[in-house]
C-alpha atoms as a PDB file:
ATOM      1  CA  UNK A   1       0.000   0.000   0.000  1.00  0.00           C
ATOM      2  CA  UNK A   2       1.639   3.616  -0.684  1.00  0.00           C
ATOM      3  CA  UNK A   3       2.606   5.534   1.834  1.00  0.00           C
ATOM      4  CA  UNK A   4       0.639   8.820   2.711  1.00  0.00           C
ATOM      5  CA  UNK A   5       1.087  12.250   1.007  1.00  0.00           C
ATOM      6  CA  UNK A   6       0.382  15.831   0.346  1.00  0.00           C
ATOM      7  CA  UNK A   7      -1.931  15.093  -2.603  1.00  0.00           C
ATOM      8  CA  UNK A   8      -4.127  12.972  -0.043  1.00  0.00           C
ATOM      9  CA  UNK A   9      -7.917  14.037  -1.145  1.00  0.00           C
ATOM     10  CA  UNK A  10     -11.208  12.046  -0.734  1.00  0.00           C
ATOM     11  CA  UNK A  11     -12.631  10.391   2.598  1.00  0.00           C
ATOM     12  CA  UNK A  12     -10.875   8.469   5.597  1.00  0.00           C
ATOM     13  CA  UNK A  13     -13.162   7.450   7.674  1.00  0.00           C
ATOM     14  CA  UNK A  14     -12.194   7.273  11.530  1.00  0.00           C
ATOM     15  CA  UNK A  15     -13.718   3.295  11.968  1.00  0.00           C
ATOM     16  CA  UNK A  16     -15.278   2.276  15.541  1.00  0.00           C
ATOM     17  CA  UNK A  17     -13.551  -0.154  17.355  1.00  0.00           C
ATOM     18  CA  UNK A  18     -16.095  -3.919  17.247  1.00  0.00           C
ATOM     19  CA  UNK A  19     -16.550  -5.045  20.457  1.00  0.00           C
ATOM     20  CA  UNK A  20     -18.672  -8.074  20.992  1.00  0.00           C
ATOM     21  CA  UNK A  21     -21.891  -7.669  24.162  1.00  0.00           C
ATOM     22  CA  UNK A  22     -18.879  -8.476  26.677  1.00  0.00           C
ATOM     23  CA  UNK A  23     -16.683  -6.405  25.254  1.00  0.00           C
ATOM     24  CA  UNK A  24     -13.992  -8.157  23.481  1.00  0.00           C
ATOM     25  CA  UNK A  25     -12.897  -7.184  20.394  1.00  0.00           C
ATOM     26  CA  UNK A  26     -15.385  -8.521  17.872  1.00  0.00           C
ATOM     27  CA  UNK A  27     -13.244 -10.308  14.866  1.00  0.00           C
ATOM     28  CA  UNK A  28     -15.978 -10.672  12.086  1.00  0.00           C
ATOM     29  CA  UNK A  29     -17.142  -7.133  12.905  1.00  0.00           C
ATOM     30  CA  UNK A  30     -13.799  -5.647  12.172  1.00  0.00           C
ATOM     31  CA  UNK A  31     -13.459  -7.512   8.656  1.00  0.00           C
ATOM     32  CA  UNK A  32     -17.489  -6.839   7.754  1.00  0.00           C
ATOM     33  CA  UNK A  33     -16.752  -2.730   9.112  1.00  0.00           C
ATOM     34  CA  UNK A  34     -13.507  -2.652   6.853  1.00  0.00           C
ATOM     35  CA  UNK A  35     -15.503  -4.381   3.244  1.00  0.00           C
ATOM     36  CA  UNK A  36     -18.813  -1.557   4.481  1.00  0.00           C
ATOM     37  CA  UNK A  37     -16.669   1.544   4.530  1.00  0.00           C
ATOM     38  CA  UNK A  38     -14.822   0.370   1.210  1.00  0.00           C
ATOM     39  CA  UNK A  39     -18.092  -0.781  -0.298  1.00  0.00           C
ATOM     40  CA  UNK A  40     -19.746   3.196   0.477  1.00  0.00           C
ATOM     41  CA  UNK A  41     -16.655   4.908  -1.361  1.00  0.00           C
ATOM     42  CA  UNK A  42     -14.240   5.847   1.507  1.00  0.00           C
ATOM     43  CA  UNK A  43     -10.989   6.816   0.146  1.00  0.00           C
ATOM     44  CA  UNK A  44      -8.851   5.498   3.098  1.00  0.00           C
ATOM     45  CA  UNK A  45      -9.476   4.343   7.009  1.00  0.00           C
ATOM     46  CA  UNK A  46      -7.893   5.647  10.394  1.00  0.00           C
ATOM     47  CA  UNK A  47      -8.167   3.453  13.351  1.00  0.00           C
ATOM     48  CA  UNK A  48      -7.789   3.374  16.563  1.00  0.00           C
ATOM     49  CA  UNK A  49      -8.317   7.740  17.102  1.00  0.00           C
ATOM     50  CA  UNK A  50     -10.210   8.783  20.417  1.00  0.00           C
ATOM     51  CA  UNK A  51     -13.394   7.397  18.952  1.00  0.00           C
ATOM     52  CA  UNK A  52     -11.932   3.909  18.066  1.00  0.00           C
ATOM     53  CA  UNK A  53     -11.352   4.150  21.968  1.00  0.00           C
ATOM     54  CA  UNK A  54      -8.045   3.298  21.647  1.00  0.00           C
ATOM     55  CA  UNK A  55      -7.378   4.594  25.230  1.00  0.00           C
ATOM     56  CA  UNK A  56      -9.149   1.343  26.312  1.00  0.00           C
ATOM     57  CA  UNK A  57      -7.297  -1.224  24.391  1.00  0.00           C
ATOM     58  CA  UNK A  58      -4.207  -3.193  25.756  1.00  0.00           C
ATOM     59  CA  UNK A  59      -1.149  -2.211  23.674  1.00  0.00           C
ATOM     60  CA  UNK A  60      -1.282  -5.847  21.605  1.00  0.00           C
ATOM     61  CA  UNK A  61      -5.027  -5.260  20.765  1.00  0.00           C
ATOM     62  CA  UNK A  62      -4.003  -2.570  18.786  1.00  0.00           C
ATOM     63  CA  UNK A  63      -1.320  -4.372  16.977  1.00  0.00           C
ATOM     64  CA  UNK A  64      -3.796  -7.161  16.205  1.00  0.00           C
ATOM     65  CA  UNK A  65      -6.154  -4.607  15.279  1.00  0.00           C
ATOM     66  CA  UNK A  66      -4.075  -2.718  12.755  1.00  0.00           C
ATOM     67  CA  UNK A  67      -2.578  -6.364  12.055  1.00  0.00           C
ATOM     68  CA  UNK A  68      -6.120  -6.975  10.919  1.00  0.00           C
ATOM     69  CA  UNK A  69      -7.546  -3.997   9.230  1.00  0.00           C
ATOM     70  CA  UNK A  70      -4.649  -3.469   6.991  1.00  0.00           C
ATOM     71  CA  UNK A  71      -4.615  -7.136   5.577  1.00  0.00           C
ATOM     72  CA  UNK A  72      -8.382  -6.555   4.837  1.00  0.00           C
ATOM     73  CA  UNK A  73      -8.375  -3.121   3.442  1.00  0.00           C
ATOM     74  CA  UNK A  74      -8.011  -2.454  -0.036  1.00  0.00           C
ATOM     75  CA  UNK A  75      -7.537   0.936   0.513  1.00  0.00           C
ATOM     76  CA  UNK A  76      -4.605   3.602   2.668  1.00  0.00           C
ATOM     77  CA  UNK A  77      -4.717   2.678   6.259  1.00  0.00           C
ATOM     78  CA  UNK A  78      -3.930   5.569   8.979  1.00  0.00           C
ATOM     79  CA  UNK A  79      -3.006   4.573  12.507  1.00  0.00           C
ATOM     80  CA  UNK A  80      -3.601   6.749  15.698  1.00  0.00           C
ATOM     81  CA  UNK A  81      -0.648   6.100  17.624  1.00  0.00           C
ATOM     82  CA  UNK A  82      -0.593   8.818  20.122  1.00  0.00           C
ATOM     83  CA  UNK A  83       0.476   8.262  23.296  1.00  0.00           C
ATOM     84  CA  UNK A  84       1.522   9.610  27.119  1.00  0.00           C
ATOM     85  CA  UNK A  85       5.213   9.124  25.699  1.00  0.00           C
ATOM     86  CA  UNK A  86       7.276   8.975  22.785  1.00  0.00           C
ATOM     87  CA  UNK A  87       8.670   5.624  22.860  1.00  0.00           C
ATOM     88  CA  UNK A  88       5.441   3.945  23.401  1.00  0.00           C
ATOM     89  CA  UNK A  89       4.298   5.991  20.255  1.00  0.00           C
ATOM     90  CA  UNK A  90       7.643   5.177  17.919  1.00  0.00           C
ATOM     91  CA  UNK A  91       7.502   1.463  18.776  1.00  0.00           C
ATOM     92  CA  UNK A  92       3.399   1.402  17.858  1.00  0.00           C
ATOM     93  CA  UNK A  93       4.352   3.226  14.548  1.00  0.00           C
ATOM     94  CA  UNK A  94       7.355   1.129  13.172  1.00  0.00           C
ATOM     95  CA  UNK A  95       4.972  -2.024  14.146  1.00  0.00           C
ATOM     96  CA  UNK A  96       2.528  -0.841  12.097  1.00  0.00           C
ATOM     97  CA  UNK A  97       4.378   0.864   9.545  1.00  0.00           C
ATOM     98  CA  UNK A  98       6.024  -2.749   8.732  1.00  0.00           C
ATOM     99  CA  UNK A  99       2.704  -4.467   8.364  1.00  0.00           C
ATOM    100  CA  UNK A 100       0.981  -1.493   5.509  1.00  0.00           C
ATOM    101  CA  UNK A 101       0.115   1.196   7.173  1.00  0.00           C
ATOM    102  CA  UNK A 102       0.227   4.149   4.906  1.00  0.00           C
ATOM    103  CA  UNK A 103       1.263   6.666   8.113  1.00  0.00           C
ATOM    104  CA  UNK A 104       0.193   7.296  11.707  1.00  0.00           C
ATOM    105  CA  UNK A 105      -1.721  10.776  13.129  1.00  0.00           C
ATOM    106  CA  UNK A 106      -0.824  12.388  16.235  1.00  0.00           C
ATOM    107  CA  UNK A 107      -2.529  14.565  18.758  1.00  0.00           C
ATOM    108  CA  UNK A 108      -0.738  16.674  21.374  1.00  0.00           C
ATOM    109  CA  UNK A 109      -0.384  15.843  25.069  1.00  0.00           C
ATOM    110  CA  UNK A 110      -2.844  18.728  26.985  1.00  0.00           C
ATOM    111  CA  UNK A 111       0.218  19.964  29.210  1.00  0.00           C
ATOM    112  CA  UNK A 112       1.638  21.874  25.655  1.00  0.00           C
ATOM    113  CA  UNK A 113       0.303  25.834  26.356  1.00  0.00           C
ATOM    114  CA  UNK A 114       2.912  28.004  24.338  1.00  0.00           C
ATOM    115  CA  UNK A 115       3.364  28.333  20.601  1.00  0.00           C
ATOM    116  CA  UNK A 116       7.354  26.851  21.536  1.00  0.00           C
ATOM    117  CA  UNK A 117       6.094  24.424  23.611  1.00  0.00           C
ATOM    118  CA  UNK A 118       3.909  22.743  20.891  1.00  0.00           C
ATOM    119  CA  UNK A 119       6.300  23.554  17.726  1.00  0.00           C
ATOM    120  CA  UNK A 120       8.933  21.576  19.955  1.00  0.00           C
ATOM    121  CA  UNK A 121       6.396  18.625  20.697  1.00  0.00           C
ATOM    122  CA  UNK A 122       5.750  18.299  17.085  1.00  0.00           C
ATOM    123  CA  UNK A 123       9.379  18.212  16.002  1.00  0.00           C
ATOM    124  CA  UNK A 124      10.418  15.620  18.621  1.00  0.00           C
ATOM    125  CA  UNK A 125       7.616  13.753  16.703  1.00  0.00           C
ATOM    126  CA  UNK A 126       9.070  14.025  13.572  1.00  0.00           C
ATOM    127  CA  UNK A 127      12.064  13.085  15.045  1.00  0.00           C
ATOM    128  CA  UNK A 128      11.151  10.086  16.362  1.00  0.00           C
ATOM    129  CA  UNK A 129       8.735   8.737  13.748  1.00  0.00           C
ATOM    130  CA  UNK A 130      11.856   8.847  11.297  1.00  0.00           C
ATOM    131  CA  UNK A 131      10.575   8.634   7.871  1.00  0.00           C
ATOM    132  CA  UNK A 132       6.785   7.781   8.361  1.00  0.00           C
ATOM    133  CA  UNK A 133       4.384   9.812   7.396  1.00  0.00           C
ATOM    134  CA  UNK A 134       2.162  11.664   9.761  1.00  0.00           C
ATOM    135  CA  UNK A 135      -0.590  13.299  10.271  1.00  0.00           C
ATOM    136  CA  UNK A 136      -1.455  16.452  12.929  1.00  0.00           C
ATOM    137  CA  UNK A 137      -4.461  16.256  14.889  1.00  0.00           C
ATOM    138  CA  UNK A 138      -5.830  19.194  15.824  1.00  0.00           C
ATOM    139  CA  UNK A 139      -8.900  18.798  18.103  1.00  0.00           C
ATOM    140  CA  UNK A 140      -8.434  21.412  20.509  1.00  0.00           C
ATOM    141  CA  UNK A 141     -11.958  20.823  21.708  1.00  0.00           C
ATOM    142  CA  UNK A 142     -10.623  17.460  23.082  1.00  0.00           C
ATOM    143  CA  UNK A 143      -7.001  18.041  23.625  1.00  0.00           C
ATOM    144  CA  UNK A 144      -7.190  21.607  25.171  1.00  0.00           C
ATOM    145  CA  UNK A 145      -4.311  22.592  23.002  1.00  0.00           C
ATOM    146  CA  UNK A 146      -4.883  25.415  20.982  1.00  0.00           C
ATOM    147  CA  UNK A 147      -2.160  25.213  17.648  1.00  0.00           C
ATOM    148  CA  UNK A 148      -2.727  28.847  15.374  1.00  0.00           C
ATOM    149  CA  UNK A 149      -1.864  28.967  11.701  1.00  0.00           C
ATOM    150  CA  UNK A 150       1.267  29.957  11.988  1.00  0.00           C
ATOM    151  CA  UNK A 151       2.732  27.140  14.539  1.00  0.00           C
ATOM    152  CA  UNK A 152       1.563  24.569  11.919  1.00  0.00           C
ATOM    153  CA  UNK A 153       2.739  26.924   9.383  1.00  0.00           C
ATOM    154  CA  UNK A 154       6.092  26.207  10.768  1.00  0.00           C
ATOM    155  CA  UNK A 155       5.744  22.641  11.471  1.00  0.00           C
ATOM    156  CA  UNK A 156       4.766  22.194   8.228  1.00  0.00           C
ATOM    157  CA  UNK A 157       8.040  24.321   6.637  1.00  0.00           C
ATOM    158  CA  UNK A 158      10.377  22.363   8.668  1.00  0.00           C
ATOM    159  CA  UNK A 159       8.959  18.378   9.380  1.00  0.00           C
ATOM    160  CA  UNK A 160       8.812  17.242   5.739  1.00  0.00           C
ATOM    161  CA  UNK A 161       7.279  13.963   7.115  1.00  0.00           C
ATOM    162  CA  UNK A 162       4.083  16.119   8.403  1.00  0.00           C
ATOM    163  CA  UNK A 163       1.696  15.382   5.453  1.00  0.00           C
ATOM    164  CA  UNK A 164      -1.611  15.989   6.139  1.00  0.00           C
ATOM    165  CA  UNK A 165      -3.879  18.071   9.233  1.00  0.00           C
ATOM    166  CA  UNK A 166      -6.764  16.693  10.720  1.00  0.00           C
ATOM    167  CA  UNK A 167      -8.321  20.100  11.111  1.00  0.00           C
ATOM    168  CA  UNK A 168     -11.266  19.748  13.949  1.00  0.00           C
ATOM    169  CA  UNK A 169     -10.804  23.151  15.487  1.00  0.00           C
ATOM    170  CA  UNK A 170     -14.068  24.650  16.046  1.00  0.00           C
ATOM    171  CA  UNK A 171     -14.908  27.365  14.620  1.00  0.00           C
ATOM    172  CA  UNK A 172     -12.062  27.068  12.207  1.00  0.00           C
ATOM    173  CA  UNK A 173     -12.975  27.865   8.853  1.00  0.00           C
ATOM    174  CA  UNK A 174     -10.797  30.711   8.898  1.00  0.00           C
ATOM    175  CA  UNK A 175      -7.892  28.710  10.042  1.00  0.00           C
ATOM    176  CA  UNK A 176      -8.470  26.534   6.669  1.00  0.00           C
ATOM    177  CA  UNK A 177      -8.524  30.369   4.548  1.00  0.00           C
ATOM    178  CA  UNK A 178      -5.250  31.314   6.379  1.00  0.00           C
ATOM    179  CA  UNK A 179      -3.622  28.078   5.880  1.00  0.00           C
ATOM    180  CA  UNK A 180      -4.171  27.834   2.026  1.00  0.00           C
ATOM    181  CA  UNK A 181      -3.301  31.541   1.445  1.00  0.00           C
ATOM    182  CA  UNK A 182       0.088  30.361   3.075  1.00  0.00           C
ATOM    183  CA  UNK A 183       0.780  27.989   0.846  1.00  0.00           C
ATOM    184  CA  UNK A 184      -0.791  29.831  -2.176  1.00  0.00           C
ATOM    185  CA  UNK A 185       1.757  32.159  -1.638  1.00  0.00           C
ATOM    186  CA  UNK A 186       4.479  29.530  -1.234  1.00  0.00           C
ATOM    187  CA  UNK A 187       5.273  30.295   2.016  1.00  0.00           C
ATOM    188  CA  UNK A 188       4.660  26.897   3.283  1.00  0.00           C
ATOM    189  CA  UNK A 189       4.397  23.524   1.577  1.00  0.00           C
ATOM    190  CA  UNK A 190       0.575  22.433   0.321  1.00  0.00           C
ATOM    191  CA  UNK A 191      -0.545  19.661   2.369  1.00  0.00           C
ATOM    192  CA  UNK A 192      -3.496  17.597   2.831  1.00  0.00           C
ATOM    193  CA  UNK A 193      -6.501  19.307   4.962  1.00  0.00           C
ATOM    194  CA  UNK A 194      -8.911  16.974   5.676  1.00  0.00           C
ATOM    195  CA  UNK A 195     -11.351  18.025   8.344  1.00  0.00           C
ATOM    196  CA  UNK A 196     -13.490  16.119  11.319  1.00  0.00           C
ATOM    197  CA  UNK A 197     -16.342  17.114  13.582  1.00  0.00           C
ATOM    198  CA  UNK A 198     -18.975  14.763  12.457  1.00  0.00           C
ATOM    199  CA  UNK A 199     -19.086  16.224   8.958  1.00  0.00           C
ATOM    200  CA  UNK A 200     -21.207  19.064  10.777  1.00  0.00           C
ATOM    201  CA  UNK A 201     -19.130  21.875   8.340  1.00  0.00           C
ATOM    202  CA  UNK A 202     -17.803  19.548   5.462  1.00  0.00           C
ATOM    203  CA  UNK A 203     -19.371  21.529   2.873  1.00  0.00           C
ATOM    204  CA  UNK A 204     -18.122  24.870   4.043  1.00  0.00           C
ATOM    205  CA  UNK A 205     -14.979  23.683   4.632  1.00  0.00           C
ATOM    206  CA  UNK A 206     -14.836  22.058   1.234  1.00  0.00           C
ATOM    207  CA  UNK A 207     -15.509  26.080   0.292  1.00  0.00           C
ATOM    208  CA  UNK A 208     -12.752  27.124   2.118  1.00  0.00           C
ATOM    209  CA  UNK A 209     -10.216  24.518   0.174  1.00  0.00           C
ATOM    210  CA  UNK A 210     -10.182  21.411   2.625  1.00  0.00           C
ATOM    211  CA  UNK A 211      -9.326  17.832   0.571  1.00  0.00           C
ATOM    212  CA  UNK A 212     -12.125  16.059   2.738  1.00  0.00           C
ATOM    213  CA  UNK A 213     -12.959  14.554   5.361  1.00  0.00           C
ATOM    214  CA  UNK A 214     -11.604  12.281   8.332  1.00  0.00           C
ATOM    215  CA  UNK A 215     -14.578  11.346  10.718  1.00  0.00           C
ATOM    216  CA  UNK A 216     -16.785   8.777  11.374  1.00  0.00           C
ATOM    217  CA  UNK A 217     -19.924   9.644  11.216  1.00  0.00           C
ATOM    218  CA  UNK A 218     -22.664   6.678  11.051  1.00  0.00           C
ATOM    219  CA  UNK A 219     -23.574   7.442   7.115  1.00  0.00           C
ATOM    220  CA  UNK A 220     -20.178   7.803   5.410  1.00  0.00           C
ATOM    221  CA  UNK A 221     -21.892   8.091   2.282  1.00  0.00           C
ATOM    222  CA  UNK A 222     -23.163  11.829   2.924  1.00  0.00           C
ATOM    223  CA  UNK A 223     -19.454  12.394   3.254  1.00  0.00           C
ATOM    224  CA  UNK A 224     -18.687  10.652   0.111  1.00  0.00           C
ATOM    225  CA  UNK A 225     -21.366  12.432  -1.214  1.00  0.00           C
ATOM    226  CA  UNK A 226     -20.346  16.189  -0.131  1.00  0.00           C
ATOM    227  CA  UNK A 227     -16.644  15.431  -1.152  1.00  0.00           C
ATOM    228  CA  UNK A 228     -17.138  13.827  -4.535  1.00  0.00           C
ATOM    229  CA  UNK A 229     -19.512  16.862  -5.573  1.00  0.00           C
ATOM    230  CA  UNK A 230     -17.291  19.619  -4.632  1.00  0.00           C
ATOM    231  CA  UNK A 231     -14.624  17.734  -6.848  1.00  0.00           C
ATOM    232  CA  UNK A 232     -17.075  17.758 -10.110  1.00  0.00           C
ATOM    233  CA  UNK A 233     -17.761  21.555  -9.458  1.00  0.00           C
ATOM    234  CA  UNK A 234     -21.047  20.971  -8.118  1.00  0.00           C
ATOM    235  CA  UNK A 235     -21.269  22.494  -4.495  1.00  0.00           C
ATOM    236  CA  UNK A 236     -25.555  22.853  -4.554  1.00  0.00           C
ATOM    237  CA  UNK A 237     -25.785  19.145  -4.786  1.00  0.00           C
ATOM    238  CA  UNK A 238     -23.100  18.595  -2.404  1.00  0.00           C
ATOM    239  CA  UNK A 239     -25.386  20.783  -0.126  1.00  0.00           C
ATOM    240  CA  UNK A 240     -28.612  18.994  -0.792  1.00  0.00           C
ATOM    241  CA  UNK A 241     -26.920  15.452   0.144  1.00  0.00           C
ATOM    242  CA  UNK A 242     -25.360  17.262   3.593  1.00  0.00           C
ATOM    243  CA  UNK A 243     -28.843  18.895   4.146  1.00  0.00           C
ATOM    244  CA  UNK A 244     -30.601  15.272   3.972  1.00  0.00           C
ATOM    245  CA  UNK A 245     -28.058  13.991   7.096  1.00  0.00           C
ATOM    246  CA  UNK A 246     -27.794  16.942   9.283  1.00  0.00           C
ATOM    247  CA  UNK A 247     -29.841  16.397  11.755  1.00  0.00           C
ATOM    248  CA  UNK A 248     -28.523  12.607  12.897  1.00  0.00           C
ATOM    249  CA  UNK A 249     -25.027  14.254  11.950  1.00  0.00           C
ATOM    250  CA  UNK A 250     -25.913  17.338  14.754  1.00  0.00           C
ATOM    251  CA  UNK A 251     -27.498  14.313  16.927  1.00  0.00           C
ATOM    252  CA  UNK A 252     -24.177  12.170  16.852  1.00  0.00           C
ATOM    253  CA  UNK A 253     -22.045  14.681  17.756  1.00  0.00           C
ATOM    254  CA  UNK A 254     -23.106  15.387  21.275  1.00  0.00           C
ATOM    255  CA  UNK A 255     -20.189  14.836  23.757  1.00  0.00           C
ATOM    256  CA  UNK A 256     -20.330  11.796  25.558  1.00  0.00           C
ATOM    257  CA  UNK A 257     -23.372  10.007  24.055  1.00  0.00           C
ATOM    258  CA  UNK A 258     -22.481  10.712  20.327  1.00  0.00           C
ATOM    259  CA  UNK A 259     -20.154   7.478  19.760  1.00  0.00           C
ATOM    260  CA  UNK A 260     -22.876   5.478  21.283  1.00  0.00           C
ATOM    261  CA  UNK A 261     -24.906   7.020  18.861  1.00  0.00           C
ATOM    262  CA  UNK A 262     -22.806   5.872  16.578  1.00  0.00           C
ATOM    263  CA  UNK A 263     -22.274   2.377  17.050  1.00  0.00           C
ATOM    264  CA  UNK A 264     -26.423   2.006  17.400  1.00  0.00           C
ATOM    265  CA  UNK A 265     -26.449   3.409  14.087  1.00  0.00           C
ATOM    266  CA  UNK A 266     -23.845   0.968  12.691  1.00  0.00           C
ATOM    267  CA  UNK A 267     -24.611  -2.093  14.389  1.00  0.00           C
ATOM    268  CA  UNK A 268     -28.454  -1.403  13.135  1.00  0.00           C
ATOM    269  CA  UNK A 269     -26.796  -1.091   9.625  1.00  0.00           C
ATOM    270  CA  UNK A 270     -25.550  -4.562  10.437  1.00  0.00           C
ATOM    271  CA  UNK A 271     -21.824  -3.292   9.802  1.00  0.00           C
ATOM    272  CA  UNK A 272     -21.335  -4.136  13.371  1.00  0.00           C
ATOM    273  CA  UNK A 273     -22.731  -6.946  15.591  1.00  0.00           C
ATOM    274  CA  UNK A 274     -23.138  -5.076  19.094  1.00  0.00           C
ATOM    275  CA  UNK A 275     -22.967  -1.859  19.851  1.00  0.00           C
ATOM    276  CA  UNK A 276     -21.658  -2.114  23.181  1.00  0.00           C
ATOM    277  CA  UNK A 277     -18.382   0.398  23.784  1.00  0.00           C
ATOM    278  CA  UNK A 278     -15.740  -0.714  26.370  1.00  0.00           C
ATOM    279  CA  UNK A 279     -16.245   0.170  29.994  1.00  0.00           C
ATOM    280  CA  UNK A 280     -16.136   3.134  31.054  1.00  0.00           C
ATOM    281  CA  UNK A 281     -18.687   4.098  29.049  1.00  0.00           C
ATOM    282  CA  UNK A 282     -22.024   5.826  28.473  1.00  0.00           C
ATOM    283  CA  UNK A 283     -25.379   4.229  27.061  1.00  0.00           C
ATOM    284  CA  UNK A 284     -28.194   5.341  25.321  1.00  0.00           C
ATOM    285  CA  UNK A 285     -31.559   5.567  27.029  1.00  0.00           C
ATOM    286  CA  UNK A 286     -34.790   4.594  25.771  1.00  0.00           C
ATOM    287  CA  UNK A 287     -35.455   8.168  24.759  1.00  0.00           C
ATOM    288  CA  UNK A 288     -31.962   8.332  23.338  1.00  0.00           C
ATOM    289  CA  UNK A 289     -32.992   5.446  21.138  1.00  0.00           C
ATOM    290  CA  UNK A 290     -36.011   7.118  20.437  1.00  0.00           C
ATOM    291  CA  UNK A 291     -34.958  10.184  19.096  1.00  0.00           C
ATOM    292  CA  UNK A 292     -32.609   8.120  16.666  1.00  0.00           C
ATOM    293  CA  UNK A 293     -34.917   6.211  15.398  1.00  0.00           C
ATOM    294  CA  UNK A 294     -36.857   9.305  14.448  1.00  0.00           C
ATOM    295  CA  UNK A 295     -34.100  11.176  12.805  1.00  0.00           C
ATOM    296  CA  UNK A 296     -33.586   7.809  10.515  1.00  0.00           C
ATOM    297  CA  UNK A 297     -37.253   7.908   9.741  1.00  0.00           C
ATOM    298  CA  UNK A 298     -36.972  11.586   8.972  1.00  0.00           C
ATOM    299  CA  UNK A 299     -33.554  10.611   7.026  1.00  0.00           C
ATOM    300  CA  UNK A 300     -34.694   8.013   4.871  1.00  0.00           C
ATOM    301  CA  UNK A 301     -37.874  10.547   3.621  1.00  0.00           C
ATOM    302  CA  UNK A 302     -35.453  13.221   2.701  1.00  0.00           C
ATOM    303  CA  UNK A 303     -33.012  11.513   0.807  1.00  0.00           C
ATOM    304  CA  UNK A 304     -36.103  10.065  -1.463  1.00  0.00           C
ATOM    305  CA  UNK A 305     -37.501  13.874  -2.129  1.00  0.00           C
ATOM    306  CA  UNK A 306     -34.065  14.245  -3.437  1.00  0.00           C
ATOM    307  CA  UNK A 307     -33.561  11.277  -5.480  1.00  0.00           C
ATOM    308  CA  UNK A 308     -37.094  12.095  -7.170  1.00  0.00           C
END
């Protein structure tokens, strides 16, 4: 499989992690997940990101786990590999960079506060990831870490190995604008944008010159959808597909419910057989349920009024 790049474009979605009703990892699932996302159009996969729960895996589940994805996929595989340190986070990237994985993404520890302090984080990365590929997470919503334009600016001019930016800051549409004027204006290399969130903005920040998306929301197609449109020069369709899954898309992003969300959406696709999460972990109430089942309802009559 090649290895990750600037020209990245297209969809990577951020798969759930299978687990079966007592919470081990659920084999079949992972193999029928992989063949799903493939089979709706995404471009690539990233697993094990906050919302694969990697946090609650042993460190040789999420060998086997990449082990296992990569071997299925037919498509670029991206592996979260951060970590509390940076051996533990080399040694899970040259594992998985031996068995296929295309590169790795990384997300700042929350103690980084300055501008120096996070520029120097990122090139110890680069340091120690050697020649892989990498991608920068910035969830700052999660993470607490704030990273402006111009520190990734200069991560970007001086770690050739940082390829891509999971953008996720919220609002940050204007972080997108300053970013591309940078490297309009060759002051910085071109990488690949592709943005998270739930899809809640991927049309806008397809406007604003992202490559995609990298999120996991329950319908990848909508994000297949969006992406593929903007491409062909046709940004009012894009809209009317986004505009059909909005409201499960605004439903599945609450924090702490919205994986659970998720998964009840997936396993009800059948992509998944359970869709228990690993303890700790919330559940979804009967009213929860509920009000999912009513934005599918609502879901499935939109998208017919615009396939008519």
């Amino acid at each position: 499989m090649p290895l990750l790049t600037e020209d990245a474009k297209g969809v990577y979605v951020i798969a759930v992690t299978p687990f079966s009703d007592t919470g081990e990892v659920d084999w079949a699932s992972v193999d029928r997940m992989v063949d799903f996302y493939e089979e709706k159009g995404a471009t690539g996969l990233t697993i094990l990101g906050q919302l694969g729960e990697a946090p609650k895996l042993t460190a040789e589940e999420s060998r086997e786990i990449a082990r296992r994805v990569i071997s299925r996929a037919k498509i670029p595989v991206v592996v979260g590999v951060t970590a509390p340190g940076l051996a533990p986070m080399r040694e899970l990237a040259d594992s998985v960079m031996e068995i296929g994985a295309a590169g790795v993404m990384v997300a700042p520890p929350w103690t980084l506060k300055t501008d120096d302090q996070i520029y120097a984080y990122f090139a110890s990365v680069g340091d120690v990831l050697g020649k892989t590929p990498w991608v920068l997470q910035d969830y700052p919503l999660t993470t607490n870490v704030t990273i402006a334009p111009k520190v990734i600016d200069r991560i970007v001019r001086d770690i050739p190995t940082c390829v891509m930016l999971k953008h996720e800051d919220w609002p940050g549409l204007s972080k997108i604008t300053t970013l591309r004027a940078s490297s309009d204006k060759g002051e910085t290399r071109r990488i690949s944008i592709l943005c998270g969130n739930g899809g809640l903005f991927l049309p806008e920040e397809m406007g604003r010159g992202a490559d995609g998306a990298m999120t996991g929301f329950c319908f990848p197609e909508m994000m297949v959808g969006v992406v593929e449109n903007y491409a062909k020069g046709n940004p009012d369709r894009a809209h009317d597909i986004f505009d059909a899954y909005l409201p499960l898309a605004r439903y599945e992003q609450q924090q702490g419910i919205g994986l659970a969300c998720r998964k009840y959406v997936l396993a009800k696709r059948g992509v998944i057989s359970s869709a228990t999460l690993r303890i700790p972990a919330p559940a979804l109430s009967k009213l929860d349920i509920a009000d999912v089942e009513r934005l599918l309802a609502r879901q499935e009559k939109r998208l017919k009024e615009i396939a008519a």
